[in-house]
N, C-alpha and C. Protein backbone atom coordinates (compact mmCIF):
# COMPACT_ATOMS: atom_id res chain seq x y z
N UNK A 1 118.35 76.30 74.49
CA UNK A 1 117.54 76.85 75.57
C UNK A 1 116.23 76.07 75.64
N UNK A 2 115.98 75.79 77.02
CA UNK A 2 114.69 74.72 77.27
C UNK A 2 113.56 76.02 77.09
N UNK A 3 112.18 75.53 77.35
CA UNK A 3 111.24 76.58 77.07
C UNK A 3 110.24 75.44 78.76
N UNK A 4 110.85 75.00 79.58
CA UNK A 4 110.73 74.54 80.81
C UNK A 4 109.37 74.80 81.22
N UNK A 5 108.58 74.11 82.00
CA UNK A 5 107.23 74.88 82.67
C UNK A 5 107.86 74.81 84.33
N UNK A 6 107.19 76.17 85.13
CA UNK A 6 107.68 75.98 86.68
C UNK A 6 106.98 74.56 87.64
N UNK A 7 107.78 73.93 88.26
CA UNK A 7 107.53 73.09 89.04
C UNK A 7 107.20 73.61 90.42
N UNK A 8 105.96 74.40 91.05
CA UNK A 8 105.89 74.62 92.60
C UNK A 8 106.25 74.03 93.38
N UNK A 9 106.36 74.38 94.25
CA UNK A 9 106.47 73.63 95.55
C UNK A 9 106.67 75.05 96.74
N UNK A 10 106.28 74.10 97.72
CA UNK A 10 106.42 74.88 99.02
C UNK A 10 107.44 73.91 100.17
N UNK A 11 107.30 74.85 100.75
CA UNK A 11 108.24 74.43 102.32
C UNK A 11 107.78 73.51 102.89
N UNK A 12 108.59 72.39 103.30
CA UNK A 12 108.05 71.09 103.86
C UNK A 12 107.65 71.68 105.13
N UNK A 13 107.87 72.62 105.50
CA UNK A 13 107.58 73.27 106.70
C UNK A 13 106.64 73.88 107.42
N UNK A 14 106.04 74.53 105.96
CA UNK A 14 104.69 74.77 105.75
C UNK A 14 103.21 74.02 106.42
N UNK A 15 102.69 74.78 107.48
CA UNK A 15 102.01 74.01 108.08
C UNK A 15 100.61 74.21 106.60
N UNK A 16 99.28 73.49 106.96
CA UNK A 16 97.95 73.66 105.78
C UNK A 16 97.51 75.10 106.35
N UNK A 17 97.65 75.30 106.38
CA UNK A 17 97.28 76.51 107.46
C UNK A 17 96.92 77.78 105.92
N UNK A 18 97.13 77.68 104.84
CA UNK A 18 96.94 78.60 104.11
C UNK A 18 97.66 79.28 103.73
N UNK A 19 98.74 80.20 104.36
CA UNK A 19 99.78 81.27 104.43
C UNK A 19 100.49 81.19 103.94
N UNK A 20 101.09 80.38 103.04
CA UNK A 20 102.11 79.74 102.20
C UNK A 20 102.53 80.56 100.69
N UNK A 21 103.68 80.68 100.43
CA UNK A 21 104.21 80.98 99.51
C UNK A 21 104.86 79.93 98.21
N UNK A 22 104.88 79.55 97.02
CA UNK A 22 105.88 78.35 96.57
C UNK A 22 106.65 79.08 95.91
N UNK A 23 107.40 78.37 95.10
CA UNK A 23 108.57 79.09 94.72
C UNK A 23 108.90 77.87 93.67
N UNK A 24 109.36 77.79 92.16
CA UNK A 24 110.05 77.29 91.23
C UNK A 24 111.14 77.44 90.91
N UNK A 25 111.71 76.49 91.85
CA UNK A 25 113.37 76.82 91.48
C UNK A 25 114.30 75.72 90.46
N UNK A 26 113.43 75.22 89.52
CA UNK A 26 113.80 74.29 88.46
C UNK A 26 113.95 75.10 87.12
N UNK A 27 113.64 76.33 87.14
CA UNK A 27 114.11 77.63 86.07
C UNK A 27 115.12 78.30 86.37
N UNK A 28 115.43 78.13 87.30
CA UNK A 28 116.45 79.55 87.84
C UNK A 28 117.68 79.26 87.09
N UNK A 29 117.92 77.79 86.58
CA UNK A 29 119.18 77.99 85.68
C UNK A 29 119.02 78.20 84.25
N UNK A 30 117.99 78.24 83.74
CA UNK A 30 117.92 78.89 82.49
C UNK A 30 117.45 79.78 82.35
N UNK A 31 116.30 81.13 83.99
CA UNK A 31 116.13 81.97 83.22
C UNK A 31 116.77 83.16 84.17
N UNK A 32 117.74 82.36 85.03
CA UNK A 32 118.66 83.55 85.73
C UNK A 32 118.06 83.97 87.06
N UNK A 33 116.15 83.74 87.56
CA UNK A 33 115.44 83.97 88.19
C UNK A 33 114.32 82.58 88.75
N UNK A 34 114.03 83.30 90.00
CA UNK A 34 113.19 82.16 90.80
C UNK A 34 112.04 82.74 90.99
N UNK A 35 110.76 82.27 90.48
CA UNK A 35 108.92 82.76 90.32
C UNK A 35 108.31 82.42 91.78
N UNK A 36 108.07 83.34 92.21
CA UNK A 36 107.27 82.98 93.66
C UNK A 36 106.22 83.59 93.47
N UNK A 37 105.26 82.59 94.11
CA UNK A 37 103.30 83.07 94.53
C UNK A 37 102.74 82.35 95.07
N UNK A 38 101.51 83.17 95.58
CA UNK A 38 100.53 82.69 96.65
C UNK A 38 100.18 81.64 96.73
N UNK A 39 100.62 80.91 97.45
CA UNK A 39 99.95 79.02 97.62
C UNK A 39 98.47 79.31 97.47
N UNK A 40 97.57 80.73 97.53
CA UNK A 40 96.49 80.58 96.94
C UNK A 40 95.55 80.74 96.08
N UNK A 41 96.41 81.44 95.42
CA UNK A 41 96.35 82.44 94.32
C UNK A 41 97.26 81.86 93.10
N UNK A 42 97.05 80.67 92.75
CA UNK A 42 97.75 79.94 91.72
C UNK A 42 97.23 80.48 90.57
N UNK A 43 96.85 80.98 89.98
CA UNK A 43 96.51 81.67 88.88
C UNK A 43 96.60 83.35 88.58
N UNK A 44 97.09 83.34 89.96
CA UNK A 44 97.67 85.12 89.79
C UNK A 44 98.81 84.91 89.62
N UNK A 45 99.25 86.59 90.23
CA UNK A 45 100.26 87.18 89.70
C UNK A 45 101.67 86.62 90.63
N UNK A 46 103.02 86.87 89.81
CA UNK A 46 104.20 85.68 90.81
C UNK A 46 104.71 87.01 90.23
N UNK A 47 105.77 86.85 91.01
CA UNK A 47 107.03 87.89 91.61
C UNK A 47 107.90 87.28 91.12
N UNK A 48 109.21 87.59 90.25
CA UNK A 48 109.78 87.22 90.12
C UNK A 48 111.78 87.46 90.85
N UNK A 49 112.36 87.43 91.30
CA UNK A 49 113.53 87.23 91.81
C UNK A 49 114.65 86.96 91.22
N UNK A 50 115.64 87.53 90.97
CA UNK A 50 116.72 87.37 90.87
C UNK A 50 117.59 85.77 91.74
N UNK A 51 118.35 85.23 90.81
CA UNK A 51 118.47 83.46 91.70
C UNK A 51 119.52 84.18 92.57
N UNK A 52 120.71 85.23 92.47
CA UNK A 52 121.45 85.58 93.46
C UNK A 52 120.41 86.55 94.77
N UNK A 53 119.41 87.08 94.32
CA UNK A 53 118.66 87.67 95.56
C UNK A 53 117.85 86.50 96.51
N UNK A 54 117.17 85.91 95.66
CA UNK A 54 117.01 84.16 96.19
C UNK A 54 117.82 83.80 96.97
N UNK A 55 119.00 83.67 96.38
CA UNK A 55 120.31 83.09 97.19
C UNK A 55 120.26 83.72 98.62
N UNK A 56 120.31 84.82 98.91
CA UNK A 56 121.09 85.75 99.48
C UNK A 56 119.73 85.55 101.04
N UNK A 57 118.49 85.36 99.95
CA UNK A 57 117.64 85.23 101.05
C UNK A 57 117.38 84.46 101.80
N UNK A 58 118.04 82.79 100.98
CA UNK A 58 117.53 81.56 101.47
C UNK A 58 118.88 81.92 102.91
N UNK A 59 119.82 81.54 102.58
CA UNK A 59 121.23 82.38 103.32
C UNK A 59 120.60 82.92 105.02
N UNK A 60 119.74 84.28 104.76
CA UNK A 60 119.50 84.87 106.16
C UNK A 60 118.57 84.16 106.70
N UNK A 61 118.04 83.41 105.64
CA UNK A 61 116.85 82.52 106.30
C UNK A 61 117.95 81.34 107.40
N UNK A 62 118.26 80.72 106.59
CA UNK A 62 119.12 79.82 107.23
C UNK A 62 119.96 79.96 108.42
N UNK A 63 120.25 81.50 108.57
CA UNK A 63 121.21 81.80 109.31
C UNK A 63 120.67 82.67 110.81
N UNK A 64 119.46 82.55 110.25
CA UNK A 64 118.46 83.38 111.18
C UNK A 64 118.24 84.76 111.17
N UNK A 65 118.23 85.20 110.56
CA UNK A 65 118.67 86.66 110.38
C UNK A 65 116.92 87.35 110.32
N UNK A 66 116.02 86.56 110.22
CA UNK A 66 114.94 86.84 109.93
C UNK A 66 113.94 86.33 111.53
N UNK A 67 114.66 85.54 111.99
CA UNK A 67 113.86 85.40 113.46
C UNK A 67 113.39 86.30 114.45
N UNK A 68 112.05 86.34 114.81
CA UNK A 68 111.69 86.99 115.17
C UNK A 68 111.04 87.06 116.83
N UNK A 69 111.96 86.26 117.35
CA UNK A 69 111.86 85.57 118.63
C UNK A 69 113.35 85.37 119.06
């Protein structure tokens, strides 16, 4: 078992605009879960996720399920 540090990143999509979320998904295979937090608030608190709820979300994202237009 690695003892890994999270790699952030955000959405290439992501305008600078502030509002941003990142997400480390270079753990999710060793600790079962994906760490998300505030693109501004890098020293707070991260949420952590299940990699199949992740999954499930990137999914409606993709599929639109979340559009709001």
């Amino acid at each position: 078992m690695t003892n890994e540090s999270p790699r952030w990143y955000k959405s290439s999509y992501s305008s600078n605009g502030g509002d941003c979320v990142e997400v480390a998904t270079n753990v999710a295979t060793t600790t079962g879960a994906v760490p998300v937090r505030d693109s501004k608030q890098v020293g707070g608190p991260t949420l952590t996720v299940s990699t199949d709820a992740f999954s499930s979300f990137v999914d409606g994202v993709n599929a639109g399920r979340f559009d709001t237009v």
